[in-house]
N, C-alpha and C. Protein backbone atom coordinates (compact mmCIF):
# COMPACT_ATOMS: atom_id res chain seq x y z
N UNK A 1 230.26 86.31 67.69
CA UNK A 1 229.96 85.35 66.65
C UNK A 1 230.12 83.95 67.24
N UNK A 2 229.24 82.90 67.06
CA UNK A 2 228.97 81.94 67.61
C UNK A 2 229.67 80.81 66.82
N UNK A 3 230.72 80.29 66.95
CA UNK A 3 231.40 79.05 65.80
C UNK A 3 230.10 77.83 66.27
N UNK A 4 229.73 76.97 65.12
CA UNK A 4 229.43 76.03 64.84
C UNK A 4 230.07 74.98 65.86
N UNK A 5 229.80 73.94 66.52
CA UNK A 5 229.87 72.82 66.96
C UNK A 5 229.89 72.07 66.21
N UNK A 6 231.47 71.51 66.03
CA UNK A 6 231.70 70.21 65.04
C UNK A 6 232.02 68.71 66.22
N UNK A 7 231.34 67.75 66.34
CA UNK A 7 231.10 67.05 67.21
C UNK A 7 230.80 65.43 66.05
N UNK A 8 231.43 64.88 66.92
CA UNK A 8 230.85 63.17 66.53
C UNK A 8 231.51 63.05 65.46
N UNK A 9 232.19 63.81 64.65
CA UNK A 9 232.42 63.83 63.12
C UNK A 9 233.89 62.69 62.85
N UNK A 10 234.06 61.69 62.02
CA UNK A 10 235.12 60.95 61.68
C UNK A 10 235.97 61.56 60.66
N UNK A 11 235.67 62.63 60.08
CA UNK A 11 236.40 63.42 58.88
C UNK A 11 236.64 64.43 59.15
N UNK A 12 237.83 65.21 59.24
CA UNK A 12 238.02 66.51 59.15
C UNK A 12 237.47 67.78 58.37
N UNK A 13 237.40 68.72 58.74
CA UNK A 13 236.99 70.16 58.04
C UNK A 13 238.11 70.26 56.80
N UNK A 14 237.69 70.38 55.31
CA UNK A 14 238.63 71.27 54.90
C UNK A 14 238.92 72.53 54.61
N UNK A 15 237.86 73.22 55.74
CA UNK A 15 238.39 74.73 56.15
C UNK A 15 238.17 75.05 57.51
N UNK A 16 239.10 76.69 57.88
CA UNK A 16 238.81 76.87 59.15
C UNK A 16 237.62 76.79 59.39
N UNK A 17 237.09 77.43 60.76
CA UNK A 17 235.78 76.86 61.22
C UNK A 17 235.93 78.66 61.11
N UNK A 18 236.69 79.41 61.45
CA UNK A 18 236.29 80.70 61.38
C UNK A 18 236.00 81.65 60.26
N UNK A 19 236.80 81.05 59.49
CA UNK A 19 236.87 81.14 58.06
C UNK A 19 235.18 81.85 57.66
N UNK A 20 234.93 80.59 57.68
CA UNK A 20 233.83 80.44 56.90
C UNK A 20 232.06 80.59 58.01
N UNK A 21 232.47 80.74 59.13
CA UNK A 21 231.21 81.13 60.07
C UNK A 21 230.42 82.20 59.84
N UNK A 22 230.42 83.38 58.65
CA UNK A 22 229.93 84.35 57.88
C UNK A 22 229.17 83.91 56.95
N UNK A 23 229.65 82.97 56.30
CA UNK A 23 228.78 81.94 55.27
C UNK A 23 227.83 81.66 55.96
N UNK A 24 228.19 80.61 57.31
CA UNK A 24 226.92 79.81 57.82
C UNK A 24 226.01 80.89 58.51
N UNK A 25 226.32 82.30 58.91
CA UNK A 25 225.52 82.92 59.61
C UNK A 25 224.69 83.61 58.72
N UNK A 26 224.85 83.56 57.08
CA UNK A 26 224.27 84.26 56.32
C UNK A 26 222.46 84.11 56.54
N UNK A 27 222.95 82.02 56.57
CA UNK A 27 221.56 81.42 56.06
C UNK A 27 221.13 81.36 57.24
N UNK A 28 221.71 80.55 58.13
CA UNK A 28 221.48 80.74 59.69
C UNK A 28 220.42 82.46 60.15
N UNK A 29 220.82 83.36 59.35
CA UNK A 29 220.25 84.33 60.10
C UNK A 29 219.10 84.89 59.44
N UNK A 30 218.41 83.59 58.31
CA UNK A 30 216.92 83.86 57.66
C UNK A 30 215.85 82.44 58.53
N UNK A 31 216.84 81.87 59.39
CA UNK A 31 215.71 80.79 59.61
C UNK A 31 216.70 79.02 59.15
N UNK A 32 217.38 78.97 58.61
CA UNK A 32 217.91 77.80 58.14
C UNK A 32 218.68 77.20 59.46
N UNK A 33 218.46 76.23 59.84
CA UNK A 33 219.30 75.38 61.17
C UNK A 33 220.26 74.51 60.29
N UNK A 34 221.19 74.39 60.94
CA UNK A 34 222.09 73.36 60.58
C UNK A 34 222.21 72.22 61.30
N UNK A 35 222.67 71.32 60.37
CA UNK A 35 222.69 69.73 60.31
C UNK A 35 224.27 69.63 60.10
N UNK A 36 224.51 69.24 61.98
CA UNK A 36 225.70 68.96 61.86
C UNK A 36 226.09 67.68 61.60
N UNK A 37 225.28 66.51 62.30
CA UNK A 37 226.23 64.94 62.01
C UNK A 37 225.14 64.36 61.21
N UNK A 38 225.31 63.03 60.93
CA UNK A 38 224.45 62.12 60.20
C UNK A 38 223.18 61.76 61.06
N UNK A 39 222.92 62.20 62.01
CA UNK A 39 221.95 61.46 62.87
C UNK A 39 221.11 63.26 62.41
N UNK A 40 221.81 64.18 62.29
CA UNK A 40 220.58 65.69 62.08
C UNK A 40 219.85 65.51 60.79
N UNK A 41 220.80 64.65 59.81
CA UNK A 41 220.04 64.92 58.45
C UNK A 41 219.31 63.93 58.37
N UNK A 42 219.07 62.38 59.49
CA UNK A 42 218.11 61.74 59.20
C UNK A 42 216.54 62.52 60.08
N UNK A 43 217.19 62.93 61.33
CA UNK A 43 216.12 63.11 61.89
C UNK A 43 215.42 64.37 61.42
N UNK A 44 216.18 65.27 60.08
CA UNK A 44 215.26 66.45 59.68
C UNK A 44 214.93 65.82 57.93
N UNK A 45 215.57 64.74 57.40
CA UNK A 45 214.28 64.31 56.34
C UNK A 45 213.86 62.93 56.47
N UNK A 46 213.95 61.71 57.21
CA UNK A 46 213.19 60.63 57.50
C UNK A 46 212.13 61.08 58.31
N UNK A 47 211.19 61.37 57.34
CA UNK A 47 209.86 62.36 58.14
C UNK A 47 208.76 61.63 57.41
N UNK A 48 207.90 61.37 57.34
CA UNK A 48 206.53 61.21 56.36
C UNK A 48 205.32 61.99 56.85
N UNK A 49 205.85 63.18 56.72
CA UNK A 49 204.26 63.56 57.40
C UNK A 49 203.97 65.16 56.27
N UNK A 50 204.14 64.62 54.84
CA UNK A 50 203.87 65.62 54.05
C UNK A 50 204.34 67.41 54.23
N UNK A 51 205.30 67.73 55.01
CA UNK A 51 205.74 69.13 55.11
C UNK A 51 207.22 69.15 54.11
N UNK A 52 206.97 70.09 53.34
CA UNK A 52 207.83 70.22 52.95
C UNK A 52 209.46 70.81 53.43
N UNK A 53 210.86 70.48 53.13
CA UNK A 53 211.83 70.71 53.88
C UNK A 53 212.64 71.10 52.87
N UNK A 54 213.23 72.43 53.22
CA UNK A 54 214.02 73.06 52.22
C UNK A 54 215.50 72.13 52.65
N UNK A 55 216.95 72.07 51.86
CA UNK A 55 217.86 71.82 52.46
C UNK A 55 219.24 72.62 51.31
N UNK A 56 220.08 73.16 52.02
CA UNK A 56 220.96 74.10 51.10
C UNK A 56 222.26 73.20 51.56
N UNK A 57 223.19 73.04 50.68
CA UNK A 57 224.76 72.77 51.06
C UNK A 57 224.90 73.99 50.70
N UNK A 58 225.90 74.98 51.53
CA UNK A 58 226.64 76.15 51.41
C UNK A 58 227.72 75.58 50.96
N UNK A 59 228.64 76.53 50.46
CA UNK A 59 229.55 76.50 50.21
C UNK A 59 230.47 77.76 49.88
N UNK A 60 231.86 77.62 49.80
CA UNK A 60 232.84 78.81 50.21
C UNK A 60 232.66 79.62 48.60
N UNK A 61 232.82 78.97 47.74
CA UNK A 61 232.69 79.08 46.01
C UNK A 61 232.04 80.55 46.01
N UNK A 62 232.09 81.01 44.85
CA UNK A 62 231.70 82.70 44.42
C UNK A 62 230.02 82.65 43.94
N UNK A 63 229.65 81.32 43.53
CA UNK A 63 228.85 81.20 42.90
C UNK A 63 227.50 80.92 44.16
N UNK A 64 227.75 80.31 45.10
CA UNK A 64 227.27 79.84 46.66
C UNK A 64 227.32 81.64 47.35
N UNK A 65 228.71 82.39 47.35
CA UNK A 65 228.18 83.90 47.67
C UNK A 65 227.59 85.18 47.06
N UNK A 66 227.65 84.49 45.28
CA UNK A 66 227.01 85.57 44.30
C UNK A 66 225.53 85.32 44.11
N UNK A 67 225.13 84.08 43.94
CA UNK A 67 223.80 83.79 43.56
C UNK A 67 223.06 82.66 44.63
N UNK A 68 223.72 81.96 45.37
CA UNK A 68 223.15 80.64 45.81
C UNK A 68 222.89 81.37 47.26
N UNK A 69 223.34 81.28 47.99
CA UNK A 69 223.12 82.12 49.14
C UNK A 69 222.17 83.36 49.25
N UNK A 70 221.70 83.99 48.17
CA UNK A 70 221.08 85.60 47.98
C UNK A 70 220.02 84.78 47.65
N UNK A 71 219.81 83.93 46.90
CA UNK A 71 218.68 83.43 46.00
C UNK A 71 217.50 82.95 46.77
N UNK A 72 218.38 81.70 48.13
CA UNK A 72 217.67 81.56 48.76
C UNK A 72 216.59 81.97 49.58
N UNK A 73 218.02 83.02 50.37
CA UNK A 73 217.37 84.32 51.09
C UNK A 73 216.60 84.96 50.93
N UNK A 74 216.64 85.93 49.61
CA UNK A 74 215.31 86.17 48.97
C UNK A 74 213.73 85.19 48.78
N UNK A 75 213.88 84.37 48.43
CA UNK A 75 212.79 83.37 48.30
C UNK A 75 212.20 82.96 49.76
N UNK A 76 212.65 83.08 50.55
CA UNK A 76 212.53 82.65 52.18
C UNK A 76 211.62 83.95 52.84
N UNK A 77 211.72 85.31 51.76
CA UNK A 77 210.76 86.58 51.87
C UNK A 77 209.34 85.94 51.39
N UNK A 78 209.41 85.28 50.57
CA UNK A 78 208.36 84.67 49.91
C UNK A 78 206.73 84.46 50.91
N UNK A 79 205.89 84.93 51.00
CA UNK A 79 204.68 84.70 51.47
C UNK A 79 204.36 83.46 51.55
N UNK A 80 205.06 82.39 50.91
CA UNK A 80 204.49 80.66 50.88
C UNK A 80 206.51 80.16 51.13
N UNK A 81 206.82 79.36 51.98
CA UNK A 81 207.81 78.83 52.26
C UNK A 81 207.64 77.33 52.75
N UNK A 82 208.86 76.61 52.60
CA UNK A 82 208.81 75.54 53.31
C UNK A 82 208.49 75.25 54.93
N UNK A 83 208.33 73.94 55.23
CA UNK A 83 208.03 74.19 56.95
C UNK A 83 208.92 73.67 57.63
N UNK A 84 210.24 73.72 57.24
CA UNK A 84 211.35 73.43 57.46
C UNK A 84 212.68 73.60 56.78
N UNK A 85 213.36 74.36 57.35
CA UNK A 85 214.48 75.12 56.56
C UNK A 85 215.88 74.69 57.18
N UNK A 86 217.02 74.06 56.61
CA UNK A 86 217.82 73.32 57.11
C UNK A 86 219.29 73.68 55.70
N UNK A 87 220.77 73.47 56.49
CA UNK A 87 221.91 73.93 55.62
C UNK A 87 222.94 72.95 56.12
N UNK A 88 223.46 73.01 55.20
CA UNK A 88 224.60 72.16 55.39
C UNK A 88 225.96 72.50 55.24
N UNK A 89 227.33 72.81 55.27
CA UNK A 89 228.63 73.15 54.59
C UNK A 89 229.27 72.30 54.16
N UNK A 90 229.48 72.00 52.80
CA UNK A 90 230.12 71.44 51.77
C UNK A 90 231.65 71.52 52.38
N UNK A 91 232.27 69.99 52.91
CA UNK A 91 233.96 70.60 53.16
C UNK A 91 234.11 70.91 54.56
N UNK A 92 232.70 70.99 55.42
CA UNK A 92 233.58 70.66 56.68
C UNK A 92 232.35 69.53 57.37
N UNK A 93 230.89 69.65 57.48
CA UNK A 93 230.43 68.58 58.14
C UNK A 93 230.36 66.78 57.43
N UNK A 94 231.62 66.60 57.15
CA UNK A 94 231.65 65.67 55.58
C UNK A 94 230.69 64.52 56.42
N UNK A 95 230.64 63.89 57.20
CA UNK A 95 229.78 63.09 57.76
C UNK A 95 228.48 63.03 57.37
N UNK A 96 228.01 64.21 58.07
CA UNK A 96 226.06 64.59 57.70
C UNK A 96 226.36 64.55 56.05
N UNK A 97 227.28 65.12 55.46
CA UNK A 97 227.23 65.38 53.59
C UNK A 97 227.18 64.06 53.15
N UNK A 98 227.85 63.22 53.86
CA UNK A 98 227.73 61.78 52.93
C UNK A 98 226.51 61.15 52.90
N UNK A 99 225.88 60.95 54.74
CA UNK A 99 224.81 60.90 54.95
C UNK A 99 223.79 61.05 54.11
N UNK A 100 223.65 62.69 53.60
CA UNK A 100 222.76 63.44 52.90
C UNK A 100 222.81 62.82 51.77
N UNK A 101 223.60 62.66 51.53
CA UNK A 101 224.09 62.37 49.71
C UNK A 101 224.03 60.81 49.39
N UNK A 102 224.34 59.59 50.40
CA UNK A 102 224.35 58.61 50.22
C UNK A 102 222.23 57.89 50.17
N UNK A 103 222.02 58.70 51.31
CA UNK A 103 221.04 57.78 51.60
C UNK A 103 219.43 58.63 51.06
N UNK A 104 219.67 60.19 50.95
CA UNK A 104 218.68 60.77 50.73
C UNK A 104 218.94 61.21 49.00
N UNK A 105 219.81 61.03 48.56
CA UNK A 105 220.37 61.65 46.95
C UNK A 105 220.64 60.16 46.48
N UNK A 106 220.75 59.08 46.15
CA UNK A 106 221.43 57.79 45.80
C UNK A 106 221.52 57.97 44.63
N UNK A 107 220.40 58.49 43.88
CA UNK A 107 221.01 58.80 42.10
C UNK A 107 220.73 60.02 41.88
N UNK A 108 221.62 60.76 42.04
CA UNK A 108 221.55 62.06 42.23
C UNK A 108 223.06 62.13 41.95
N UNK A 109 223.83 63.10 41.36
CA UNK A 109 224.90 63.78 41.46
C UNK A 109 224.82 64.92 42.00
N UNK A 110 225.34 65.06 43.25
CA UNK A 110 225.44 66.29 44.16
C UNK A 110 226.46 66.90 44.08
N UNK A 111 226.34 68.40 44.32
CA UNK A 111 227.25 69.08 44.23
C UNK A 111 227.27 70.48 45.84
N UNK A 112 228.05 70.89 45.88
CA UNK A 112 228.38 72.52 46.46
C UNK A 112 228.48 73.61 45.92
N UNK A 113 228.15 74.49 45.55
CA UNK A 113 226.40 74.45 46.56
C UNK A 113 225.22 73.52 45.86
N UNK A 114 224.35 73.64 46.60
CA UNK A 114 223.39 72.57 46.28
C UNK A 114 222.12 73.08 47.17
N UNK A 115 221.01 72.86 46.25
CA UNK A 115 219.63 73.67 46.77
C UNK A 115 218.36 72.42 46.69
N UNK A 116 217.98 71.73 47.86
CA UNK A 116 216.58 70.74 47.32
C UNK A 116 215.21 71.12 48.19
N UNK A 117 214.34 70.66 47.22
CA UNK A 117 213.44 70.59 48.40
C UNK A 117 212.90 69.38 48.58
N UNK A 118 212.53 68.83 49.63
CA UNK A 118 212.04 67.12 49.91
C UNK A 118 210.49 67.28 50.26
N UNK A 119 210.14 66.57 50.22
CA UNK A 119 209.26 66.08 51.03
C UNK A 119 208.63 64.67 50.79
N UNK A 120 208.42 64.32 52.52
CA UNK A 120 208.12 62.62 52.92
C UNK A 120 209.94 61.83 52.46
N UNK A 121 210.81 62.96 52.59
CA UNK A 121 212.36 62.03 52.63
C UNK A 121 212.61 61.71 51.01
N UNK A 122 211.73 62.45 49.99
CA UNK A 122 211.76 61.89 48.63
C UNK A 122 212.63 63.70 48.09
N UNK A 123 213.31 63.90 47.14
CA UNK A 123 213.48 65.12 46.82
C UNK A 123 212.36 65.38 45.35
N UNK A 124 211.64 66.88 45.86
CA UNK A 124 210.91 67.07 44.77
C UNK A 124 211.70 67.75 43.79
N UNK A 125 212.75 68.68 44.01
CA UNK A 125 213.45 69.71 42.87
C UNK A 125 215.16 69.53 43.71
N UNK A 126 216.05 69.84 42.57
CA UNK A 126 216.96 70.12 42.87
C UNK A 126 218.20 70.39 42.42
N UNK A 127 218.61 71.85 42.76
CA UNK A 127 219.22 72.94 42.40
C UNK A 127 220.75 72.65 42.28
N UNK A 128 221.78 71.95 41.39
CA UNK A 128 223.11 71.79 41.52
C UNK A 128 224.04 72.92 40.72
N UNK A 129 224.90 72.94 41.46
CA UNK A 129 225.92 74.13 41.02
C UNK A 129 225.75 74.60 40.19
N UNK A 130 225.90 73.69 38.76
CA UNK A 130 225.66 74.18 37.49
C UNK A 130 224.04 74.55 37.11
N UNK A 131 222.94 74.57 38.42
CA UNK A 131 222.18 75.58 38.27
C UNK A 131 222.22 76.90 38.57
N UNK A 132 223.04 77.13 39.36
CA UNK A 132 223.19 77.97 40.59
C UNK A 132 224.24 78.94 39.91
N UNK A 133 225.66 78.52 39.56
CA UNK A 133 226.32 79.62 38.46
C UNK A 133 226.08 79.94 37.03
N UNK A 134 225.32 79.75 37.01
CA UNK A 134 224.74 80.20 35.37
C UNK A 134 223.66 81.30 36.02
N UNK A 135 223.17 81.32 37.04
CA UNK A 135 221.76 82.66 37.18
C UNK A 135 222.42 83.46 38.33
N UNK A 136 221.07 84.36 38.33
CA UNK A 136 221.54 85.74 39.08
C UNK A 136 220.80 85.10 40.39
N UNK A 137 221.28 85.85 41.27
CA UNK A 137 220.20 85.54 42.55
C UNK A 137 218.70 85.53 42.76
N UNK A 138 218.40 86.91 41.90
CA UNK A 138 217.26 86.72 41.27
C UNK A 138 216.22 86.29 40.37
N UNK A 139 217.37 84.99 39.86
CA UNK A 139 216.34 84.16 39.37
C UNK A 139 216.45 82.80 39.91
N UNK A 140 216.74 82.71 41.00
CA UNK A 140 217.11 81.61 41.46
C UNK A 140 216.05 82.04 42.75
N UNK A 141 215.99 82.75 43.46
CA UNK A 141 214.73 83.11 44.36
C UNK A 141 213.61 83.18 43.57
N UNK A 142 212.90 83.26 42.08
CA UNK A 142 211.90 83.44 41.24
C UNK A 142 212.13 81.91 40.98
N UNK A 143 213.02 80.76 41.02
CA UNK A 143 212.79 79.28 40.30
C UNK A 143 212.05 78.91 42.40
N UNK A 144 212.74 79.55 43.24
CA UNK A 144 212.60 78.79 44.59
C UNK A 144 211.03 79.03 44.48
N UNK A 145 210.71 80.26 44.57
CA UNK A 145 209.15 80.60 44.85
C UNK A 145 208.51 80.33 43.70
N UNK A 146 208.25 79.66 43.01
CA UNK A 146 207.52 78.96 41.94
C UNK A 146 207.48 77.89 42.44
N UNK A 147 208.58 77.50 43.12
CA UNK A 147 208.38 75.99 43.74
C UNK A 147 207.77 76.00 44.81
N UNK A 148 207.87 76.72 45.83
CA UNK A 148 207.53 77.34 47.19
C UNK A 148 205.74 77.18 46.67
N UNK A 149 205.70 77.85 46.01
CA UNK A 149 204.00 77.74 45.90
C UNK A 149 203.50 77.17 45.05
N UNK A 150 204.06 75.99 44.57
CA UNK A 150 203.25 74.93 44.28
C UNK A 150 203.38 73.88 45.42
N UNK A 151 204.51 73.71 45.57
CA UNK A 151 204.85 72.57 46.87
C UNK A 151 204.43 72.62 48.23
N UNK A 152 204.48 74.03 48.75
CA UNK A 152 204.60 74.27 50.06
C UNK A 152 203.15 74.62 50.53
N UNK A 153 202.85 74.85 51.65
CA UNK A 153 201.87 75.48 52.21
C UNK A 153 202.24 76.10 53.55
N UNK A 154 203.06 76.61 53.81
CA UNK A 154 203.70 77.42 55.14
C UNK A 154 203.49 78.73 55.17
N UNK A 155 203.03 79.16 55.71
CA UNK A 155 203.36 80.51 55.68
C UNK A 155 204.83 81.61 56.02
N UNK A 156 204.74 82.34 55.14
CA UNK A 156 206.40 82.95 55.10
C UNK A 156 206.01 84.49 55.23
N UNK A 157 207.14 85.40 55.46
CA UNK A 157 208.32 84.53 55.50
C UNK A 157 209.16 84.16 56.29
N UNK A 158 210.15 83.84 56.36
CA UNK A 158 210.90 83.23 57.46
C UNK A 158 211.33 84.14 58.60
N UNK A 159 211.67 85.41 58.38
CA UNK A 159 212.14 86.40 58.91
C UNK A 159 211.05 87.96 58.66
N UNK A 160 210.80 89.00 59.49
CA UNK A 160 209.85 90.00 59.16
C UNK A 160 211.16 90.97 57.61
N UNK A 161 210.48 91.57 56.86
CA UNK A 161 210.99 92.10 56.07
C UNK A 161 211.94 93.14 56.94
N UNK A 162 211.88 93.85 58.25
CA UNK A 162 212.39 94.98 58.71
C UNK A 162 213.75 94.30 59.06
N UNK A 163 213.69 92.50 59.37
CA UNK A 163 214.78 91.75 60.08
C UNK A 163 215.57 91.35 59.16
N UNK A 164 214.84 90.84 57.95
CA UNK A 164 216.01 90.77 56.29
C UNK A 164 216.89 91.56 56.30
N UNK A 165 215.79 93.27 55.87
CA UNK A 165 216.80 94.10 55.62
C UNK A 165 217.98 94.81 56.45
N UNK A 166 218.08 94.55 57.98
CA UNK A 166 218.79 94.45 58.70
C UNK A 166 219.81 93.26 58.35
N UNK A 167 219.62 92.46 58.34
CA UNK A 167 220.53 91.00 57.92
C UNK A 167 221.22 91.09 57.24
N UNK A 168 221.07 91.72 56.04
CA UNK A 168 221.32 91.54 54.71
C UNK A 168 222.12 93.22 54.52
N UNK A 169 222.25 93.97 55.73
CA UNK A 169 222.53 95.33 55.01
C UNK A 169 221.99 96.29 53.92
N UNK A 170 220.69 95.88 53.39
CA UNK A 170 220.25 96.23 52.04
C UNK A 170 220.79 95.88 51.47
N UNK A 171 221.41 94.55 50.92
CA UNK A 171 222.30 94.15 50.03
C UNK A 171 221.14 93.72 48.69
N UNK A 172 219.79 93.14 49.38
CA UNK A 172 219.08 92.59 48.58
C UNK A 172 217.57 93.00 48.57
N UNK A 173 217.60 94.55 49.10
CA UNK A 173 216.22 94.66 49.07
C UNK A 173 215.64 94.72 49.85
N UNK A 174 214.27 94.33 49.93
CA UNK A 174 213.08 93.96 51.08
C UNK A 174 212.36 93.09 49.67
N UNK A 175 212.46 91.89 49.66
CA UNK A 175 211.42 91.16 49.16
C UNK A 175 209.74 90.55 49.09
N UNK A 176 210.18 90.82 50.65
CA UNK A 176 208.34 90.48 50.91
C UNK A 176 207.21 90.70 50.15
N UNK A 177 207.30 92.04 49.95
CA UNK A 177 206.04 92.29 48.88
C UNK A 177 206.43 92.60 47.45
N UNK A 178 208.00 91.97 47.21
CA UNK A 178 208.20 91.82 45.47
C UNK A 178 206.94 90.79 45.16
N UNK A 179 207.45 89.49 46.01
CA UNK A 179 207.08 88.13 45.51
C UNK A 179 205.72 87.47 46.04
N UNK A 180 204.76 87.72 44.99
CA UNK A 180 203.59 87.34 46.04
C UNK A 180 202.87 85.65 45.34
N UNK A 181 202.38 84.67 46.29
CA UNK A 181 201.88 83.93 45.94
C UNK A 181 201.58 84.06 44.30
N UNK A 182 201.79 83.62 43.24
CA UNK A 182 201.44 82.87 41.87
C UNK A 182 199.76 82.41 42.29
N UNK A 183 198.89 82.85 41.15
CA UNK A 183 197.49 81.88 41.17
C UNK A 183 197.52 81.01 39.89
């Protein structure tokens, strides 16, 4: 298991780094890169070139491993995805989080977990906690891919369905051909 590189950072983690490296390998292992300092989250949304960019704050919370984390994952099966998939951890990269939150969220109340999608550095939707513990995973991958295919034009999904369900243990299926493009 590969720990995260915490580098450049002026704020401490407020958790282990081992702790929680199961979390980050969840999303990490559908396609999502992480944005460790403030210089990753400008250079993955100060973009203008119309692609859309998914961005997740993980987080340790029940609600981030019951529904927010699965939701995504699932939706990332989706036949239409973003063209850029990117995560963050709520509580230890606090740097890139302020970053994220100061300059790309300014009137926004953000939370952990936290689900957006941007594009051109503007956020089109976005998913805060108190979206995220009120639904099931499965309707939170059915709000992503509604968005996914109106917004996006990528082709998905992020991972082959045989590599999900390896990932995931069968925890969630094979989605690929639940969720097909909306006309």
């Amino acid at each position: 298991m590969e720990i995260s590189n915490l580098t450049n950072t002026t704020q401490y983690p407020s958790y282990d780094a081992v702790t929680v490296q199961p979390m980050r390998d969840e999303l990490k292992s559908v396609g999502c890169k992480e944005l460790l300092t403030p210089e990753d989250v400008d250079k993955a949304l100060s973009r203008n070139d119309d692609k859309t960019v998914l961005v997740v704050i993980n987080s340790v919370c029940g609600c981030s491993a019951g529904s927010g984390r699965p939701g995504v994952m699932m939706a990332l099966q989706n036949i239409i995805i973003p063209n850029e998939l990117y995560t963050l951890f709520g509580g230890m990269e606090k740097d890139a989080i302020d970053r994220y939150r100061s300059k790309y969220l300014p009137n926004h109340q953000t939370s952990s977990p936290h689900i957006a999608l941007f594009k051109n550095g503007e956020p089109l939707a976005i998913f805060q906690r108190s979206d995220i513990e009120v639904h099931t995973a499965e309707n939170i991958a059915s709000e992503l891919i509604t968005l996914f295919n109106k917004e996006s034009n990528n082709t998905g999904p992020s991972i082959s369905a045989k590599d999900f369900e390896k990932v995931t243990q069968g925890k969630y299926g094979c989605y690929t051909d639940s969720f097909k493009k909306q006309e």
